[in-house]
N, C-alpha and C. Protein backbone atom coordinates (compact mmCIF):
# COMPACT_ATOMS: atom_id res chain seq x y z
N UNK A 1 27.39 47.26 5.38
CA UNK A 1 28.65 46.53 5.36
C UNK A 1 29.34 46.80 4.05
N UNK A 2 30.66 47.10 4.16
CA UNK A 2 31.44 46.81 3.03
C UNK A 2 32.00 45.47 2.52
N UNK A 3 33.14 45.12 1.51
CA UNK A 3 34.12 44.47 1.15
C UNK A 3 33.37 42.58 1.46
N UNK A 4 32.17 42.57 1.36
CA UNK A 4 31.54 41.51 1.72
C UNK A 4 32.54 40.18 1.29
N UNK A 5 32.84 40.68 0.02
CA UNK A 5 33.65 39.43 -0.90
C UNK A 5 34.96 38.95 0.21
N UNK A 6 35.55 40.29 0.48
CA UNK A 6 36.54 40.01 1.81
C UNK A 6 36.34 39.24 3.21
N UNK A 7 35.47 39.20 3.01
CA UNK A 7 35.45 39.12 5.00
C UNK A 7 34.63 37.30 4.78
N UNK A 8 35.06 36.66 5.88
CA UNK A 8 34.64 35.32 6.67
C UNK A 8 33.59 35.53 7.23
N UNK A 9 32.15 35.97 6.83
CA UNK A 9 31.36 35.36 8.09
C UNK A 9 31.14 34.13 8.03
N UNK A 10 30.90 33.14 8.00
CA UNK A 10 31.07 32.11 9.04
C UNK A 10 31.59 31.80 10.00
N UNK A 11 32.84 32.76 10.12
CA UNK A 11 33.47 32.90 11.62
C UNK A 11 32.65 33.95 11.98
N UNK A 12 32.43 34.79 11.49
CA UNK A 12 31.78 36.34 12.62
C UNK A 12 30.70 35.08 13.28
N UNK A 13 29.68 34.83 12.47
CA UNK A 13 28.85 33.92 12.86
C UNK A 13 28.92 32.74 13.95
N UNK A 14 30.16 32.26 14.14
CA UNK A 14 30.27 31.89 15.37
C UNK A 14 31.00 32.54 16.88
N UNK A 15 31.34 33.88 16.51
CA UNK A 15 31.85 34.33 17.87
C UNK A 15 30.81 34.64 18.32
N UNK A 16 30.86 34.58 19.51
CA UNK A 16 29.92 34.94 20.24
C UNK A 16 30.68 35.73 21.70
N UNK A 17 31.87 36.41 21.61
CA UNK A 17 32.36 37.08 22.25
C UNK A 17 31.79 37.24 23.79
N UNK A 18 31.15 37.69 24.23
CA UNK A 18 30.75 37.80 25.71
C UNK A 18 29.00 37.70 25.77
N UNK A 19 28.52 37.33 24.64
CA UNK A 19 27.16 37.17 24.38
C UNK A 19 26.83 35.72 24.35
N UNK A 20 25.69 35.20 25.47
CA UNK A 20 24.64 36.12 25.22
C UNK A 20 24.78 36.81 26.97
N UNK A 21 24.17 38.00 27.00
CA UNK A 21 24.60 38.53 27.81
C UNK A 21 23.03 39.99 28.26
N UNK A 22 22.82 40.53 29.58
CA UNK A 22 21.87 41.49 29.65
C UNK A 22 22.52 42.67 30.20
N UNK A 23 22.33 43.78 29.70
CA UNK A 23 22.92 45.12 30.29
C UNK A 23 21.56 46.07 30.69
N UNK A 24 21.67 46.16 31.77
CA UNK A 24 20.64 47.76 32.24
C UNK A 24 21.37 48.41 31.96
N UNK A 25 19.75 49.37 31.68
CA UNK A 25 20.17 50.71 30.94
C UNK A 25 19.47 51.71 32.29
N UNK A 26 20.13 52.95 31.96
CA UNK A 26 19.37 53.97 32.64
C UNK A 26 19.10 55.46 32.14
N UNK A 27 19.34 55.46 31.58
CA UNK A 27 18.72 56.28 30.35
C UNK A 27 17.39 56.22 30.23
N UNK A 28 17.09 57.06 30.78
CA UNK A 28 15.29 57.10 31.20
C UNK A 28 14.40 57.44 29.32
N UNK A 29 15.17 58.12 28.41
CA UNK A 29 14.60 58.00 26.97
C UNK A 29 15.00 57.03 26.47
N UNK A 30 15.80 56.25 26.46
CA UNK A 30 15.91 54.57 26.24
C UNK A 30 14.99 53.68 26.82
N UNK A 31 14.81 53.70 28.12
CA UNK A 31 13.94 52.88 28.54
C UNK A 31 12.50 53.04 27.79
N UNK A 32 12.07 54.58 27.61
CA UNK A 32 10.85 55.12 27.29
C UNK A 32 10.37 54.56 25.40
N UNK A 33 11.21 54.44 25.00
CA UNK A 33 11.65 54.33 23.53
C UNK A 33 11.39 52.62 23.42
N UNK A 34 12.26 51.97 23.98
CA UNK A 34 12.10 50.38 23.84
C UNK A 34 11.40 49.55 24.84
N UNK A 35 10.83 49.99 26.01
CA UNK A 35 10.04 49.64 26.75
C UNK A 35 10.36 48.78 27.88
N UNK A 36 11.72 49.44 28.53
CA UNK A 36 11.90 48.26 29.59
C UNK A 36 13.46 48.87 29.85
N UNK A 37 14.11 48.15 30.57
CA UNK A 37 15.65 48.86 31.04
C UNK A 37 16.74 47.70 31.23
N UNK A 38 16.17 46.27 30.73
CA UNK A 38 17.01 44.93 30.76
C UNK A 38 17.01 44.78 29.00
N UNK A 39 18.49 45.10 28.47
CA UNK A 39 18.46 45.51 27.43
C UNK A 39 19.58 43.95 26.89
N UNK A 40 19.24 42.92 26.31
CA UNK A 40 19.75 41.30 25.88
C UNK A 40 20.51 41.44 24.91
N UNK A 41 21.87 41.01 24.44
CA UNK A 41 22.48 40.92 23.43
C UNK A 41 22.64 39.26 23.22
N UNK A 42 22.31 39.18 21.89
CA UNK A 42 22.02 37.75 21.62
C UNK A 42 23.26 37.52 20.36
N UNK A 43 24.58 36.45 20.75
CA UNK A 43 25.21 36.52 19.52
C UNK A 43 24.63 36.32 18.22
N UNK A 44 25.61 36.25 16.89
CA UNK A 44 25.08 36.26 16.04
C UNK A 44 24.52 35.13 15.47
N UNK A 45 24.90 33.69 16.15
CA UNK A 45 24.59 32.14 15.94
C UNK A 45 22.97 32.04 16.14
N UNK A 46 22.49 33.06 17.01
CA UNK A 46 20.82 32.58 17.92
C UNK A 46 20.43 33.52 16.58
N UNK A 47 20.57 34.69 16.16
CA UNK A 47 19.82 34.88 14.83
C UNK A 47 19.61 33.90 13.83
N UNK A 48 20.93 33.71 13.38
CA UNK A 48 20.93 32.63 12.40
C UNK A 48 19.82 31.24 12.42
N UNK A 49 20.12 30.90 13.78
CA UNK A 49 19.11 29.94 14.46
C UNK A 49 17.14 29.91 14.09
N UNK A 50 17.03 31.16 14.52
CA UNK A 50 15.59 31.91 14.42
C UNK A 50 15.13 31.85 13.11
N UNK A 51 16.08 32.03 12.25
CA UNK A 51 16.39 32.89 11.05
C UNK A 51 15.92 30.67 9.74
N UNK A 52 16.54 30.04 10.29
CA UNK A 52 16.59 29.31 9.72
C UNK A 52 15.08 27.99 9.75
N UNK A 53 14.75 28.91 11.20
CA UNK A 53 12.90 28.20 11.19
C UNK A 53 12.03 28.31 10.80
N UNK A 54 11.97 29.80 9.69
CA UNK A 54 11.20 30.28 8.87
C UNK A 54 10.96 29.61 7.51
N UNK A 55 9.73 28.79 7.60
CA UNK A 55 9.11 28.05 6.62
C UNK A 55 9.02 28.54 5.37
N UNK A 56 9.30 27.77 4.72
CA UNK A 56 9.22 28.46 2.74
C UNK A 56 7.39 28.71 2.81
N UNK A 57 7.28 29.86 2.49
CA UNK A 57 5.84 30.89 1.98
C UNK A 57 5.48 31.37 3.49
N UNK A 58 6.82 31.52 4.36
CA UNK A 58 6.41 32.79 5.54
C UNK A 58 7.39 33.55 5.46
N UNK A 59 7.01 34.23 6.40
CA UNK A 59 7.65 35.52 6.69
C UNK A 59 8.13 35.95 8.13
N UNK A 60 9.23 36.78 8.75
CA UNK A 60 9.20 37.32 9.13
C UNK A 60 9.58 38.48 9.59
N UNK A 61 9.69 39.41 11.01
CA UNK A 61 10.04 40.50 10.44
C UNK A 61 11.38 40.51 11.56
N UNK A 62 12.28 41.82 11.35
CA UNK A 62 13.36 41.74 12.71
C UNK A 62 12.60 41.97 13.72
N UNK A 63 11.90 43.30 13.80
CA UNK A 63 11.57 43.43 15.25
C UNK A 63 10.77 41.87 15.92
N UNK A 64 10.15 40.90 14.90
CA UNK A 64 9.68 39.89 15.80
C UNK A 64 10.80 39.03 16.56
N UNK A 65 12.19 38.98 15.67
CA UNK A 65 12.67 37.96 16.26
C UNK A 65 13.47 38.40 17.19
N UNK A 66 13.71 39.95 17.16
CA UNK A 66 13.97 40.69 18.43
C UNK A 66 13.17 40.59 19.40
N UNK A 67 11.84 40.83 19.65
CA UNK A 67 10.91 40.13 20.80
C UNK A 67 11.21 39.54 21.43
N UNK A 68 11.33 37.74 20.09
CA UNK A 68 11.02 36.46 20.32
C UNK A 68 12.47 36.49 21.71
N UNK A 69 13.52 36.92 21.14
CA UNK A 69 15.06 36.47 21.49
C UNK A 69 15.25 37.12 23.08
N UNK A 70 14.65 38.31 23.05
CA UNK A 70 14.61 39.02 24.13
C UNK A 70 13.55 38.44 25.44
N UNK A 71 12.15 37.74 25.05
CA UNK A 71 11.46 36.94 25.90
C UNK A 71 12.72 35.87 26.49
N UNK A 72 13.06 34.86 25.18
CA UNK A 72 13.87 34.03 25.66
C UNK A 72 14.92 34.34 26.59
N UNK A 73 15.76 35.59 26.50
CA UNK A 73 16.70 35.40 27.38
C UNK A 73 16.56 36.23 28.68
N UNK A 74 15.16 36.31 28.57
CA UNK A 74 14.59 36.94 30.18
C UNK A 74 14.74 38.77 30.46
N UNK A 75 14.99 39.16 28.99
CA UNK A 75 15.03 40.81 29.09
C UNK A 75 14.18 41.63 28.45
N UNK A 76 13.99 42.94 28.32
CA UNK A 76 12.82 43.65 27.89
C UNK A 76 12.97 43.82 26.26
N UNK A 77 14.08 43.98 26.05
CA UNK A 77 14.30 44.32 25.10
C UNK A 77 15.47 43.60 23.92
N UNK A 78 15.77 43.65 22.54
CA UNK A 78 17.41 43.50 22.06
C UNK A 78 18.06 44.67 21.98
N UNK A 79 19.35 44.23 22.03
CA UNK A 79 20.19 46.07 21.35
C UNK A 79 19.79 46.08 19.97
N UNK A 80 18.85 46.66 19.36
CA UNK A 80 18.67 46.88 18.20
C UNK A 80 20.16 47.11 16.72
N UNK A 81 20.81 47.90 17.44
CA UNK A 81 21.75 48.16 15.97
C UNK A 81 22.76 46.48 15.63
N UNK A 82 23.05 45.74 16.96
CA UNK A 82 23.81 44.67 16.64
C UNK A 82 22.68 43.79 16.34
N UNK A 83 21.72 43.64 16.11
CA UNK A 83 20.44 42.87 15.67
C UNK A 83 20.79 42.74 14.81
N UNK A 84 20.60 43.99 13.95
CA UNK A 84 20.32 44.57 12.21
C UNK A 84 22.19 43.96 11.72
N UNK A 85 22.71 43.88 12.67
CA UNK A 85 23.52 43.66 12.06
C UNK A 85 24.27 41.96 11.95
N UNK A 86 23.56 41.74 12.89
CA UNK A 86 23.61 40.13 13.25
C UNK A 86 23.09 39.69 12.14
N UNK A 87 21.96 39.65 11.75
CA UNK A 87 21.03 38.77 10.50
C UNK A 87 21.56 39.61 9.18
N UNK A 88 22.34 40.18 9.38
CA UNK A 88 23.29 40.41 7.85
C UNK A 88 24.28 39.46 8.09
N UNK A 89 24.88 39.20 8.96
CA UNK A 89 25.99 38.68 8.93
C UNK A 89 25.80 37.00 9.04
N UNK A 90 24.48 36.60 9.35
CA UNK A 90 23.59 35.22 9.17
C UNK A 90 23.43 35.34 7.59
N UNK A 91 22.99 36.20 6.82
CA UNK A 91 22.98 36.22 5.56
C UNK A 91 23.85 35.92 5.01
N UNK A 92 24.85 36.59 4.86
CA UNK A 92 26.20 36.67 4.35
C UNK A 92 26.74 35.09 4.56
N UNK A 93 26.57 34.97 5.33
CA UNK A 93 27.00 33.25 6.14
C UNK A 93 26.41 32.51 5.41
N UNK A 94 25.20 32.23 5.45
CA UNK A 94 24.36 31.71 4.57
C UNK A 94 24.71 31.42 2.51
N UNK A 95 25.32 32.82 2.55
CA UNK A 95 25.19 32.89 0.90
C UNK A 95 26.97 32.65 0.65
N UNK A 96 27.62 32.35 1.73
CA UNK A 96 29.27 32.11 1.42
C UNK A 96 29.35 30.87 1.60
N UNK A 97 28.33 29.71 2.37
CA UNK A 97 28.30 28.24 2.22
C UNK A 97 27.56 27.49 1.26
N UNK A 98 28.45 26.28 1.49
CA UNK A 98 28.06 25.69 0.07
C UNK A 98 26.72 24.44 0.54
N UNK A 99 26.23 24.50 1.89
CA UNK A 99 25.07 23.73 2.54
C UNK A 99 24.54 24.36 3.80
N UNK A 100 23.65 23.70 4.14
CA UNK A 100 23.07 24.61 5.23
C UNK A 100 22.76 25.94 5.25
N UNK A 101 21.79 26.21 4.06
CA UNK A 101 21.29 27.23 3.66
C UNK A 101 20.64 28.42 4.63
N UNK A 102 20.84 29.34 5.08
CA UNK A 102 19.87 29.94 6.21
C UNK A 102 18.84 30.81 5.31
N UNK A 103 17.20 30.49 5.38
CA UNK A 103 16.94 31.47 4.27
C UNK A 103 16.52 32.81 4.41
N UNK A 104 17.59 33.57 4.94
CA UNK A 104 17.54 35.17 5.36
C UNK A 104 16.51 35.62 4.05
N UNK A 105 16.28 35.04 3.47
CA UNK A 105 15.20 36.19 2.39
C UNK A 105 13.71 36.37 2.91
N UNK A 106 13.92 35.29 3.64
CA UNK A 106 12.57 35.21 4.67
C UNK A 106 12.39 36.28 5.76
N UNK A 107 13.15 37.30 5.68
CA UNK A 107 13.34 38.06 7.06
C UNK A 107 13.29 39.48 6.81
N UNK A 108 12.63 39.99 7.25
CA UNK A 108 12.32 41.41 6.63
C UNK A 108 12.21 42.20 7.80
N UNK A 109 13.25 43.53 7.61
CA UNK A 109 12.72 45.33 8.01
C UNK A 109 11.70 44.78 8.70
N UNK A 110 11.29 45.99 9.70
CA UNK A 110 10.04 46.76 10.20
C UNK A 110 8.84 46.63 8.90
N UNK A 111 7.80 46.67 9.43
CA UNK A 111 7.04 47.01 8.49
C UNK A 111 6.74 46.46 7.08
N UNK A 112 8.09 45.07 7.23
CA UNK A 112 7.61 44.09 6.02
C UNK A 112 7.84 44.73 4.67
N UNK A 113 9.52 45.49 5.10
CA UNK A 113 10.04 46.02 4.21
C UNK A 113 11.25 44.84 3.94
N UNK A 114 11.91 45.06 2.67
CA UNK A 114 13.00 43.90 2.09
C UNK A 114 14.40 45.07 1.82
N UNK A 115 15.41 43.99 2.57
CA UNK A 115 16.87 44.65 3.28
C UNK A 115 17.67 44.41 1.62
N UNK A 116 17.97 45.57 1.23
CA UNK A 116 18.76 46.18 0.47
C UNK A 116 20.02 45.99 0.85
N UNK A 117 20.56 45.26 1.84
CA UNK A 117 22.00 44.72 2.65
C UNK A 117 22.25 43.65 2.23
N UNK A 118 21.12 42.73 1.79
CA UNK A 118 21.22 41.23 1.78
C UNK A 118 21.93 41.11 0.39
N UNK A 119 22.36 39.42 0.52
CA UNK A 119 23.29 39.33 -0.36
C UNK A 119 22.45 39.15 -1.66
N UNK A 120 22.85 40.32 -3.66
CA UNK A 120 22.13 40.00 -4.06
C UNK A 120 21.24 41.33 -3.86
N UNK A 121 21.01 42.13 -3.12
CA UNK A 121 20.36 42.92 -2.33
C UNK A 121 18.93 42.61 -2.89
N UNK A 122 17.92 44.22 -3.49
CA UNK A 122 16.62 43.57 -3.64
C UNK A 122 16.24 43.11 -4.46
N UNK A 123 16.68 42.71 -5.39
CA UNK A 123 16.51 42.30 -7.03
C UNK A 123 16.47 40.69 -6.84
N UNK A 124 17.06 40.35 -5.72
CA UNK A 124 17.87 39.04 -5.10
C UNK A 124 16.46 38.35 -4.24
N UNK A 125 16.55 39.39 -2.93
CA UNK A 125 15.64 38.85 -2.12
C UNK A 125 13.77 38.89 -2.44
N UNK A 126 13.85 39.85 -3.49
CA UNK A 126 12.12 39.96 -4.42
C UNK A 126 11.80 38.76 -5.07
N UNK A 127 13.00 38.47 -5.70
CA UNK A 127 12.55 37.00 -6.93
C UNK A 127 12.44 36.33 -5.88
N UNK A 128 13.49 36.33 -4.85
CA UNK A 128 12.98 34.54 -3.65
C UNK A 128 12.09 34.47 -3.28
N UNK A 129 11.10 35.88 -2.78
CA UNK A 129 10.08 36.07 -2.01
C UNK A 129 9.16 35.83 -3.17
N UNK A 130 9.53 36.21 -4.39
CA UNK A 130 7.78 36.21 -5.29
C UNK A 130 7.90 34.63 -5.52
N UNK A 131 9.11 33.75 -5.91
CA UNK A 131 9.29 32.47 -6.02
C UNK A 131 8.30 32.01 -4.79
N UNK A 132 8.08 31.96 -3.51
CA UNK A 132 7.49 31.36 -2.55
C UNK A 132 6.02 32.00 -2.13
N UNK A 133 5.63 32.90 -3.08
CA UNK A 133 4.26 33.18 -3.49
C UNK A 133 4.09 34.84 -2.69
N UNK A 134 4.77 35.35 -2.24
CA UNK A 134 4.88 37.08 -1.62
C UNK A 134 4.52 37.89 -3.09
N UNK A 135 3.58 38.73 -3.14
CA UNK A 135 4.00 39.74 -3.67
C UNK A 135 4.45 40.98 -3.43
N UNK A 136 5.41 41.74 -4.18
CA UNK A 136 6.40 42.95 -3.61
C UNK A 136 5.61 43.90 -4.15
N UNK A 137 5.78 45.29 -3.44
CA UNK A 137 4.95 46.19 -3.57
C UNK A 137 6.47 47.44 -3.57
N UNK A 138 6.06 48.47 -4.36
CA UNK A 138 7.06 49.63 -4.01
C UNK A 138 6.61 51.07 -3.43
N UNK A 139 7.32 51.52 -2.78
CA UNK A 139 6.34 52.57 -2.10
C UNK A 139 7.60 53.93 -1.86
N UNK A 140 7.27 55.13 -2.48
CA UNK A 140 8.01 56.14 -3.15
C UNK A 140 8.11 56.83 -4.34
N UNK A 141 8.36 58.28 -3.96
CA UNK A 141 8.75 58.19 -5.50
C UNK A 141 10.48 58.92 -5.82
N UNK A 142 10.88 59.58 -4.86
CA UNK A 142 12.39 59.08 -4.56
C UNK A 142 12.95 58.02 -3.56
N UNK A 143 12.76 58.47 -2.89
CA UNK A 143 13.32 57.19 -2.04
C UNK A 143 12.72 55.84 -2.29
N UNK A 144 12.60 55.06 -2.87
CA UNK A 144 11.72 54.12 -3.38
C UNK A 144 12.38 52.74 -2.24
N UNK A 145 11.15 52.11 -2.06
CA UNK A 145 11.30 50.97 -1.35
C UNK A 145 10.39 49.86 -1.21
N UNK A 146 10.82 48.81 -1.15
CA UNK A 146 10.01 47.75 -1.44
C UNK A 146 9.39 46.83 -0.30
N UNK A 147 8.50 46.20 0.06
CA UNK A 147 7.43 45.84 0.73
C UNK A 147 6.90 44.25 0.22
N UNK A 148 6.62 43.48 1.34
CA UNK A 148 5.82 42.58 0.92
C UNK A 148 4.73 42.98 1.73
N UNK A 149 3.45 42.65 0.22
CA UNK A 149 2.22 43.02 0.49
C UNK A 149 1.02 42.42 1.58
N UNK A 150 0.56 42.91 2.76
CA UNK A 150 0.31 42.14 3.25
C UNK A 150 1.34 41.14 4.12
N UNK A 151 1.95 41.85 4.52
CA UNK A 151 3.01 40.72 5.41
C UNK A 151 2.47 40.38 6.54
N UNK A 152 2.16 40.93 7.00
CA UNK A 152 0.75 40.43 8.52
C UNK A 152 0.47 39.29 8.40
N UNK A 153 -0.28 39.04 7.29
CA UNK A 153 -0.95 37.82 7.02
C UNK A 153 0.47 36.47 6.82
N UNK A 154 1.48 36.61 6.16
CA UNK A 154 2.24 35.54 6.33
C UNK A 154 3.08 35.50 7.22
N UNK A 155 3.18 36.22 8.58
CA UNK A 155 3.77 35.94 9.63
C UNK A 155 4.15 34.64 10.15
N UNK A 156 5.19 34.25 10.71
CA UNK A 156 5.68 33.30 11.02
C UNK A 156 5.69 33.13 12.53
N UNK A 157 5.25 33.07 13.21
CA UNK A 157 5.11 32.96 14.55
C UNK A 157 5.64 32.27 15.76
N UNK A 158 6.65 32.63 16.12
CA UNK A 158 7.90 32.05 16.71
C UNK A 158 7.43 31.47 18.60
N UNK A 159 7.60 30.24 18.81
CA UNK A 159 6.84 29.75 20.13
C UNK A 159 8.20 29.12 20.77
């Protein structure tokens, strides 16, 4: 995302335009790739939602709450790219109000990696995470990227 300082999410955050909503796919390497062909778009409010049940000293990751969101609304899968982009824009929301905190620092990449998008980016979301007892790990030696160690273990487990 650009021009963050510019833009309202708290409104992006509540449209919910024609979502929530399920599209088949047929794209037989789509199906093969994400595992199913009932493909759920969940507006950006039900991230935020997910996003805000995550207990101080857990964790979780996108692809879980992609799962979680996709069980719920009866499809195989989420559209992945408006995901990634949904819980930025829950972030952003989050860090432009002055209550009702959402604590997106709790929410991590694949693999229990920390989003360089978030507001603050990782310098931001490392201190919150080591504040609530995570330690960050870096892994690279150009592309460098950061990790909470052991994220398995503080999973947050969404029912």
């Amino acid at each position: 995302m650009a021009n963050e300082d510019k833009k309202d999410f708290n409104a992006m955050l509540s449209q919910s335009k024609d979502m929530p909503k399920i599209q088949m796919i047929t794209d037989q390497n789509a199906i093969e790739k994400y595992g199913g062909c009932s493909m759920y778009f969940a507006p950006p409010a039900y991230y935020d939602q997910v996003m805000k049940r995550i207990p101080y000293g857990s964790i979780i990751t996108l692809p879980q709450i992609r799962a979680y969101l996709a069980e719920k609304g009866g499809a195989d899968f989420t559209e992945p790219t408006t995901a990634g982009i949904f819980v930025l824009i829950a972030a952003w929301a989050s860090h432009q109000r002055q209550r009702d905190e959402t604590p997106y620092w709790r929410t991590l990449k694949a693999g229990g990696e920390l989003n360089p998008k978030y507001p603050g980016g990782i310098d931001e979301q490392k201190k919150r995470l080591e504040e609530e007892g995570h330690e960050i790990i870096c892994k690279g030696r150009k592309n460098i990227r950061f990790f909470v160690k052991d994220y398995e273990k503080k999973n947050f487990i969404l029912k």
